[in-house]
Protein backbone atom coordinates (compact mmCIF):
# COMPACT_ATOMS: atom_id res chain seq x y z
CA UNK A 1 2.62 16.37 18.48
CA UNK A 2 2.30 13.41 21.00
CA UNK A 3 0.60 13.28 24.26
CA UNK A 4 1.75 11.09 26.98
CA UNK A 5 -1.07 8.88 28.85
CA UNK A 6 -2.87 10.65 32.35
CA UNK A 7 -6.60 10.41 33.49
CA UNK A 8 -9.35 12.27 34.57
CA UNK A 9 -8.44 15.84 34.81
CA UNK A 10 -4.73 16.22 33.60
CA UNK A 11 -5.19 14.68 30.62
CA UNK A 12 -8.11 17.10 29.92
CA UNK A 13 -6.17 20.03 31.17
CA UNK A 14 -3.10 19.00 29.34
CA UNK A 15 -4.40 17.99 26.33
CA UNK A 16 -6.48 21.39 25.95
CA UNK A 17 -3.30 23.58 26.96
CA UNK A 18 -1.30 21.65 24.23
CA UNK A 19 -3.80 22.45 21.64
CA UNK A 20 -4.23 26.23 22.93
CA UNK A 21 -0.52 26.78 22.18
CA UNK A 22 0.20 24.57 19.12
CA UNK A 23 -3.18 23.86 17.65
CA UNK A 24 -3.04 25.73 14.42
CA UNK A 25 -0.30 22.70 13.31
CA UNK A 26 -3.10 20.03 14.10
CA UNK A 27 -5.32 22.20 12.32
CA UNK A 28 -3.40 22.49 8.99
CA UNK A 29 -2.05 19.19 8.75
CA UNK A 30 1.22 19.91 9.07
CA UNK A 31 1.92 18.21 12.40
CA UNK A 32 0.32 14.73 13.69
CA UNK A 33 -1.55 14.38 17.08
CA UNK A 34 -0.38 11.33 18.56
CA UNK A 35 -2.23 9.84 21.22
CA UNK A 36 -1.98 6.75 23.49
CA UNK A 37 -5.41 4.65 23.00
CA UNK A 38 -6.13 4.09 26.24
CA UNK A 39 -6.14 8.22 26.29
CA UNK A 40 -8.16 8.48 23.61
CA UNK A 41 -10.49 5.87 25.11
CA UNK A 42 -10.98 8.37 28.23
CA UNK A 43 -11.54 11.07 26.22
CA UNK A 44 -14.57 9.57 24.57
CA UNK A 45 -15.98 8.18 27.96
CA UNK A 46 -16.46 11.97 28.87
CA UNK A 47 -17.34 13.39 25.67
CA UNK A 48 -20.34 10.47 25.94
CA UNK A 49 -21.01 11.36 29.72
CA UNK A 50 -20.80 14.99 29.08
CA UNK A 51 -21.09 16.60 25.63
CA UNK A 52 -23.02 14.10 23.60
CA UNK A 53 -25.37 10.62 23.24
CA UNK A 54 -24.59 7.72 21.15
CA UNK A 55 -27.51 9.05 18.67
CA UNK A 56 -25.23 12.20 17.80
CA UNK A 57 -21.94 10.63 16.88
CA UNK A 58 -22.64 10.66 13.69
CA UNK A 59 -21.73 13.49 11.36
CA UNK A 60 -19.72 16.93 12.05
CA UNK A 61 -21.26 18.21 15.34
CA UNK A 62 -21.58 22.24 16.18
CA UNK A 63 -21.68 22.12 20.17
CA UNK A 64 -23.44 25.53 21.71
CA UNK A 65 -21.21 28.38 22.40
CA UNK A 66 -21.25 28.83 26.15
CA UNK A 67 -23.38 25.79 27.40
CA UNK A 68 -20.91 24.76 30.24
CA UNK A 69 -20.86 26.26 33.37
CA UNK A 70 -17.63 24.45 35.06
CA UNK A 71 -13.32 25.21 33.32
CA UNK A 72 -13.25 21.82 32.97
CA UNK A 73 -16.50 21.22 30.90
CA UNK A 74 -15.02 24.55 28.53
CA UNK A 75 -12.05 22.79 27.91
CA UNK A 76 -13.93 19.30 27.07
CA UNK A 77 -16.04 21.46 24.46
CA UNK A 78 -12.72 22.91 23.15
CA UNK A 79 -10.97 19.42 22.54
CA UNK A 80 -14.04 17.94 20.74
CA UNK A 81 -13.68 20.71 18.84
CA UNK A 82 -10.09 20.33 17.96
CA UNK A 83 -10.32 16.89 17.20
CA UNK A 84 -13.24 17.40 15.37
CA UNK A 85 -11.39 19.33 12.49
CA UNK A 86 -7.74 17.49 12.89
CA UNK A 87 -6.73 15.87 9.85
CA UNK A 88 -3.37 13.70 11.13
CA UNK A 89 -3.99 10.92 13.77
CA UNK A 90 -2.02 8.52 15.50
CA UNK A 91 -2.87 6.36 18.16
CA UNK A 92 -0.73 3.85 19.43
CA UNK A 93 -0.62 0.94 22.43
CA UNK A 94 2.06 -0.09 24.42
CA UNK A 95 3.91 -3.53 24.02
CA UNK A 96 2.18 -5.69 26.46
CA UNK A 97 -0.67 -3.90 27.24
CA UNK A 98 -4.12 -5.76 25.83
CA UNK A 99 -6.76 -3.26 25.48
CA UNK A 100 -10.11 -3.69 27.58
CA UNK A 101 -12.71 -2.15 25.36
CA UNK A 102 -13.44 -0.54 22.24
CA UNK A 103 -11.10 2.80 20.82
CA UNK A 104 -13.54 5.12 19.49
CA UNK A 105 -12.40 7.28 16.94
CA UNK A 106 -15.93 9.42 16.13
CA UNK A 107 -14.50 12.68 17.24
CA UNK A 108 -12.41 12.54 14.49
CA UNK A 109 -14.38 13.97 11.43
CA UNK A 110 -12.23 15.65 9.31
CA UNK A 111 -9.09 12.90 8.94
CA UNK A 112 -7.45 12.34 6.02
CA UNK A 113 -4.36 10.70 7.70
CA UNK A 114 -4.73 7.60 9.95
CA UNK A 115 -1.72 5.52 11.75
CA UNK A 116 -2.28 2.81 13.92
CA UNK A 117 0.29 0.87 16.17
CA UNK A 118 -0.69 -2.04 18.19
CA UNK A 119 -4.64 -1.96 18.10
CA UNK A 120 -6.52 -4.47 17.57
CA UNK A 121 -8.79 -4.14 14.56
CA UNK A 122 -12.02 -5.54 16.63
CA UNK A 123 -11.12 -2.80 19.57
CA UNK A 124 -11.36 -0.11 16.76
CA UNK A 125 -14.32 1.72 16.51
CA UNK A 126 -15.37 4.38 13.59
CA UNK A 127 -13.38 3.95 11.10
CA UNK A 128 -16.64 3.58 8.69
CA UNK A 129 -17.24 7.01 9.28
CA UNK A 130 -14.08 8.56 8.05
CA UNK A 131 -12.78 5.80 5.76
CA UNK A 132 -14.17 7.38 2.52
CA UNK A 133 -12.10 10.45 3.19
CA UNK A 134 -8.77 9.12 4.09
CA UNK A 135 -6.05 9.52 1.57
CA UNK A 136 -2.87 7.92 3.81
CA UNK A 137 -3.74 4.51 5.91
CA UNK A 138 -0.79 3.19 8.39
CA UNK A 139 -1.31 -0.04 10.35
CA UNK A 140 1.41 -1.87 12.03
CA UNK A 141 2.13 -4.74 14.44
CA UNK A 142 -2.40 -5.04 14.27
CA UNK A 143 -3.07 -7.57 11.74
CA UNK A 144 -3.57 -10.98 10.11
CA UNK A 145 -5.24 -10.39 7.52
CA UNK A 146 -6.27 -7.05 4.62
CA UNK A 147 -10.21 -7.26 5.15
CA UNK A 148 -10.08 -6.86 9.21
CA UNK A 149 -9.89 -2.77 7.96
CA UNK A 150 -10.60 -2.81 4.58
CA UNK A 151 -13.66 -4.49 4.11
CA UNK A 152 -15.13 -5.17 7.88
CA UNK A 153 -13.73 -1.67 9.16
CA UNK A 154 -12.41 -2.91 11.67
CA UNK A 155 -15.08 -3.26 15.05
CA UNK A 156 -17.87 -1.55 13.02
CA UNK A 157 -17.81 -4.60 11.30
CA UNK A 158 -19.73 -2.99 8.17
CA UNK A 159 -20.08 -4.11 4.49
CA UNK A 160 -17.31 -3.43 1.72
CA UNK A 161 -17.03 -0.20 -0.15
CA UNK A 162 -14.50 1.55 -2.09
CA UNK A 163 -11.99 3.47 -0.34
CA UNK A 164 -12.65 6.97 -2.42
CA UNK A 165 -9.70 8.77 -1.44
CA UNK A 166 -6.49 6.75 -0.46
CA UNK A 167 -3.75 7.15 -2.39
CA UNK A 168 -1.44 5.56 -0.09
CA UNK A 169 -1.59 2.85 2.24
CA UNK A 170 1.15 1.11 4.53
CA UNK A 171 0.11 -2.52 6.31
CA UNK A 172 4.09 -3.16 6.74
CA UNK A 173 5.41 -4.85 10.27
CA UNK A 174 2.24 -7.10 10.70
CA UNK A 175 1.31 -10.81 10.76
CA UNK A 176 -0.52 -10.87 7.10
CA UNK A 177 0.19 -14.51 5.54
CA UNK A 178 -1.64 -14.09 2.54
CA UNK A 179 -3.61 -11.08 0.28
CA UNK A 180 -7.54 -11.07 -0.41
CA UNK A 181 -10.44 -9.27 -2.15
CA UNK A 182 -10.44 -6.38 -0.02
CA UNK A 183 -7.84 -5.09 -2.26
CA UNK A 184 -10.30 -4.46 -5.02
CA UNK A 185 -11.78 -1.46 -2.93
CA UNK A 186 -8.72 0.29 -3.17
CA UNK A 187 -9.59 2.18 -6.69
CA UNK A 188 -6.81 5.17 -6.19
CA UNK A 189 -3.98 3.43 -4.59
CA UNK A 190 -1.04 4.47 -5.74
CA UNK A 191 1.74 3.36 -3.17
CA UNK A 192 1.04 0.28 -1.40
CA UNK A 193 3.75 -1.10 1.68
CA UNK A 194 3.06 -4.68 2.57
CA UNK A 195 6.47 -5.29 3.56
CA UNK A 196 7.96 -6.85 6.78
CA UNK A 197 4.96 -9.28 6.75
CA UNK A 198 4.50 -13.68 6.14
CA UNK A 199 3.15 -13.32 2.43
CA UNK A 200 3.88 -16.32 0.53
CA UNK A 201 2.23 -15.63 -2.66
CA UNK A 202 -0.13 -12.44 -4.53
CA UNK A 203 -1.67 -14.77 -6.58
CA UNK A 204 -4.43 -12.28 -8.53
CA UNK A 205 -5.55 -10.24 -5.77
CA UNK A 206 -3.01 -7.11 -6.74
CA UNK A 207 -4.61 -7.25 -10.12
CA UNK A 208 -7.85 -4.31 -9.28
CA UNK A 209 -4.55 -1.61 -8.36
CA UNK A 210 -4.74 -0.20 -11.95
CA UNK A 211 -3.07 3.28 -10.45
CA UNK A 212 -0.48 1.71 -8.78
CA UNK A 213 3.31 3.18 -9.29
CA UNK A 214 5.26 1.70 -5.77
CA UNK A 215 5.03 -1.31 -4.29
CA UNK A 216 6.91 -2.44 -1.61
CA UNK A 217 6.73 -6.39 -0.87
CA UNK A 218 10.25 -6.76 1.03
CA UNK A 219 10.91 -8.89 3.94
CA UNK A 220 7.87 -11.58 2.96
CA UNK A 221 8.21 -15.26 1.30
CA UNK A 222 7.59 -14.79 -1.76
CA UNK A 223 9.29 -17.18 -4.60
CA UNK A 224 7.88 -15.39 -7.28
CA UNK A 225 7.32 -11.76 -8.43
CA UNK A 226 4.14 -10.20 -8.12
CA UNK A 227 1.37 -9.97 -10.81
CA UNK A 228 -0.06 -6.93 -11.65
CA UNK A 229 -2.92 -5.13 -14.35
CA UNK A 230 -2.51 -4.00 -17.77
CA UNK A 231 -2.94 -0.82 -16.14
CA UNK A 232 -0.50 -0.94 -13.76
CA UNK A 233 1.99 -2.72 -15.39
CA UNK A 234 2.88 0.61 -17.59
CA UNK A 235 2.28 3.22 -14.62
CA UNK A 236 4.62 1.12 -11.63
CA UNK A 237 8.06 2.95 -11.02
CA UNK A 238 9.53 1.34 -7.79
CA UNK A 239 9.07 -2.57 -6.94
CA UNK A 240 10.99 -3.45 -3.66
CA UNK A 241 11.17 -7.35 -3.23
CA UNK A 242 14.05 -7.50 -1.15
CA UNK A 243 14.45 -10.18 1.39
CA UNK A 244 12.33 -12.73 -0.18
CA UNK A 245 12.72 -16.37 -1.62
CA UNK A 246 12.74 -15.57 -5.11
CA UNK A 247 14.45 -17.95 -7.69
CA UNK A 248 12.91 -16.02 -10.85
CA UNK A 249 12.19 -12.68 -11.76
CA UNK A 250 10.16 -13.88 -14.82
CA UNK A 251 7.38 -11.58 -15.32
CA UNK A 252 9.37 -7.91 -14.60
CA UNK A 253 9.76 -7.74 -17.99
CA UNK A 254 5.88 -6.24 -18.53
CA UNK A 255 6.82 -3.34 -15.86
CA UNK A 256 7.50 -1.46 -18.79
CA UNK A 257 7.53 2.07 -16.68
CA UNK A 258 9.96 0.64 -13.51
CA UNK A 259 12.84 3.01 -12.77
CA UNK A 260 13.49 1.01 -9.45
CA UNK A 261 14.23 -2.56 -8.78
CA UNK A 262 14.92 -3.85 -5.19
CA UNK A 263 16.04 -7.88 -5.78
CA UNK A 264 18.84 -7.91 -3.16
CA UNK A 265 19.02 -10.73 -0.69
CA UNK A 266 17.05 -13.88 -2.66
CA UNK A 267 17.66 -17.02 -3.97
CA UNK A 268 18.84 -16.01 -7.28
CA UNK A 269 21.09 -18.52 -8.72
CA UNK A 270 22.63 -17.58 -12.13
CA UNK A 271 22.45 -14.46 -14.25
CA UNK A 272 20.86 -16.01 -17.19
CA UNK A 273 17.66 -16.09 -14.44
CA UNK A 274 17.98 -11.81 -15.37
CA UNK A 275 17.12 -11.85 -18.87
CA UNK A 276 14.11 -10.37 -18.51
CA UNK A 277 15.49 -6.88 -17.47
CA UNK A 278 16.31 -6.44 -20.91
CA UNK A 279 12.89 -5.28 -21.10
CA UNK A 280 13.19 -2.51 -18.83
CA UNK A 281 13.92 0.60 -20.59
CA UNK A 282 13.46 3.32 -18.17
CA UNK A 283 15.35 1.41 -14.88
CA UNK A 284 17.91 3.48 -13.03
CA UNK A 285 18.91 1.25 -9.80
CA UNK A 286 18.66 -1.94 -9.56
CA UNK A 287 19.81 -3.99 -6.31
CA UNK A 288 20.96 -7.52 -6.18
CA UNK A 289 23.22 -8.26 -3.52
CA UNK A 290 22.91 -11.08 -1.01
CA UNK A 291 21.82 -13.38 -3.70
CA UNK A 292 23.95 -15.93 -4.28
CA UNK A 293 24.83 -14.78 -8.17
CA UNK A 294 26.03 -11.44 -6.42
CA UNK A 295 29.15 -13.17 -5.11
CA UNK A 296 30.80 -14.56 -8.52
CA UNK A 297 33.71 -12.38 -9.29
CA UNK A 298 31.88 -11.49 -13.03
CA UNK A 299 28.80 -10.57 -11.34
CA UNK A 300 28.48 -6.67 -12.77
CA UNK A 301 30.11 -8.00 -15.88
CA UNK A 302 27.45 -10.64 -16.54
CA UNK A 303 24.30 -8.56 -15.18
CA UNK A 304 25.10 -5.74 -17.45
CA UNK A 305 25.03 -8.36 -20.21
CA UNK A 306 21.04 -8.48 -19.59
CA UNK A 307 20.26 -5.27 -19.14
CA UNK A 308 18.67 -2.83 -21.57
CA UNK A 309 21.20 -0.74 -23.57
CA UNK A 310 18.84 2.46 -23.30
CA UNK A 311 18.82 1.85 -19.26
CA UNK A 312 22.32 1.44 -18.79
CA UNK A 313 23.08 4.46 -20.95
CA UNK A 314 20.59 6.55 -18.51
CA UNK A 315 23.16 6.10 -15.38
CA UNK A 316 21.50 3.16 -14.18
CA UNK A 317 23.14 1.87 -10.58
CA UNK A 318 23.76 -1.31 -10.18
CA UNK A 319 23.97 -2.18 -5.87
CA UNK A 320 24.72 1.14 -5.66
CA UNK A 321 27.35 1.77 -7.88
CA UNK A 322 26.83 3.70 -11.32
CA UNK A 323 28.10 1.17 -14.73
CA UNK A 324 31.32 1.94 -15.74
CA UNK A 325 32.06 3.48 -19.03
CA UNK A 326 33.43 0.14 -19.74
CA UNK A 327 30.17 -1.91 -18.32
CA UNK A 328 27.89 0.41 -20.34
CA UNK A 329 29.95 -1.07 -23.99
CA UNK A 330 29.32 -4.49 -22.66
CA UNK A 331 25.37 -3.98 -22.60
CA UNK A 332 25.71 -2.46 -26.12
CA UNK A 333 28.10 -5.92 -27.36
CA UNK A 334 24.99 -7.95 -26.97
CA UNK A 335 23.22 -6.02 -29.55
């Protein structure tokens, strides 16, 4: 449910007359109120002005039932309200347009879904006070760097605790060169997108993710595969490294769980560089074209040579074909 950008009183009035009809999907989750920030910015200049001080911003607020005496002070009351209990935000910013002060997200109480386009993390404002309860974190074309949200909070600037609750989180189509600490507070995660990004290397900081089971790294510059945790290293399904500078894939072979392997378009040379798939029991697609092995007329022939038997017999795709009757005997030769 999106809501284009107006001031003063039509964005109150059509705001609250978009809610009145199609609130109950806010409500339940099921649909997302999207809002422009600089919108969202105006609406917390008059909830400030009108409905509230700075001192009560804090915590789930219960505004009196009839205190206004003017429509449009009813319908302020009724959006705090709203937004109060919505659980799916997104605000975005226009290309080109620099925001001028903070974007306040304290009416916001009950979120458990957050996605962010284009704001700045120091212009954001709040976070702190939902971050505990949010289960599904989107930030694009925002950041440099992890911490800026996950440890400083963005502009509340605030000390680092664990995020209790997310299970998901997607940084992809940002400016991140390289990972840090912050990714120790993530305790739950169990799908993490950092792809579409300048990440050169993972070095230990993926290690804390002990629930992780996707991981999407495409589109980056990495030359080597990620490390992960004991824990994780049994519980990952899907690994996405597509688009990167990889030469080696040495260390895939402790992803002992992986059904999904995303290799295409890298720097990979020769097939014997794939002998650690043979250590992948459970994989069902794997994806290696663009590299420059792909193009060698034995190419399925010789990658089917490394795979495990048991995963080849399961279907497995190879670039999006399923092995041949014929392919799945050669896997079985090397035995």
């Amino acid at each position: 449910m999106a809501v284009s950008s107006h001031s003063g009183h039509s964005l109150v009035h059509g705001l609250a007359k978009l809610l009145r009809n199609d609130g109950d999907l806010v409500l339940d989750g099921s649909s997302t109120l999207t809002l422009p920030a600089t919108s969202l910015q105006h609406l917390t200049r008059l909830f400030e002005q009108y409905l509230l001080s700075r001192s009560q911003q804090h915590g789930f607020l219960a505004l009196p039932s009839h205190p206004a005496d003017t429509a449009s002070l009813l319908q302020l009351q009724f959006l705090f309200d709203v937004l109060q209990k919505t659980i799916s935000l997104k605000l975005i910013n226009p290309p080109d347009v620099r925001l001028q002060s903070m974007v306040k997200i304290f009416p916001f109480k009950s979120l458990k879904y957050l996605e962010l386009k284009r704001i700045p993390p120091h212009c954001l404002e709040g976070l702190r006070g939902v971050y505990s309860q949010l289960e599904v974190f989107t930030c694009s074309k925002s950041l440099s760097s992890l911490e800026e949200l996950l440890s400083l909070c963005g502009g509340d600037l605030s000390s680092a605790l664990p995020w209790l609750e997310l299970h998901t989180l997607n940084f992809s189509y940002n400016s991140i060169a390289c990972l840090d600490q912050s990714l120790s507070l993530l305790n739950v995660l169990k799908s993490l997108d950092l792809s579409h990004n300048k990440i050169q290397k993972c070095a230990e900081f993926l290690k804390p993710l002990s629930e992780l089971k996707h991981l999407n790294l495409g589109y980056n510059c990495l030359q080597r595969a990620p490390t992960l945790g004991l824990s994780a290293r049994t519980k990952l399904l899907t690994l996405i490294l597509r688009n990167n500078e990889l030469e080696t894939i040495n260390g895939v072979e402790q992803l002992s769980s992986l059904q999904h392997l995303d290799l295409a378009y890298n720097l990979l040379l020769e097939h014997a560089q794939l002998a650690p798939l043979s250590m992948l029991h459970c994989l069902n697609t794997l994806s290696l074209e663009g590299n420059p092995l792909y193009f060698l007329k034995t190419h399925r022939t010789c990658t089917v040579r490394h795979l495990s038997p048991k995963a080849a017999t399961l279907k497995l795709k190879l670039d999006g074909i399923q092995l041949s009757s014929t392919e799945i005997s050669v896997s079985f030769s090397n035995l």
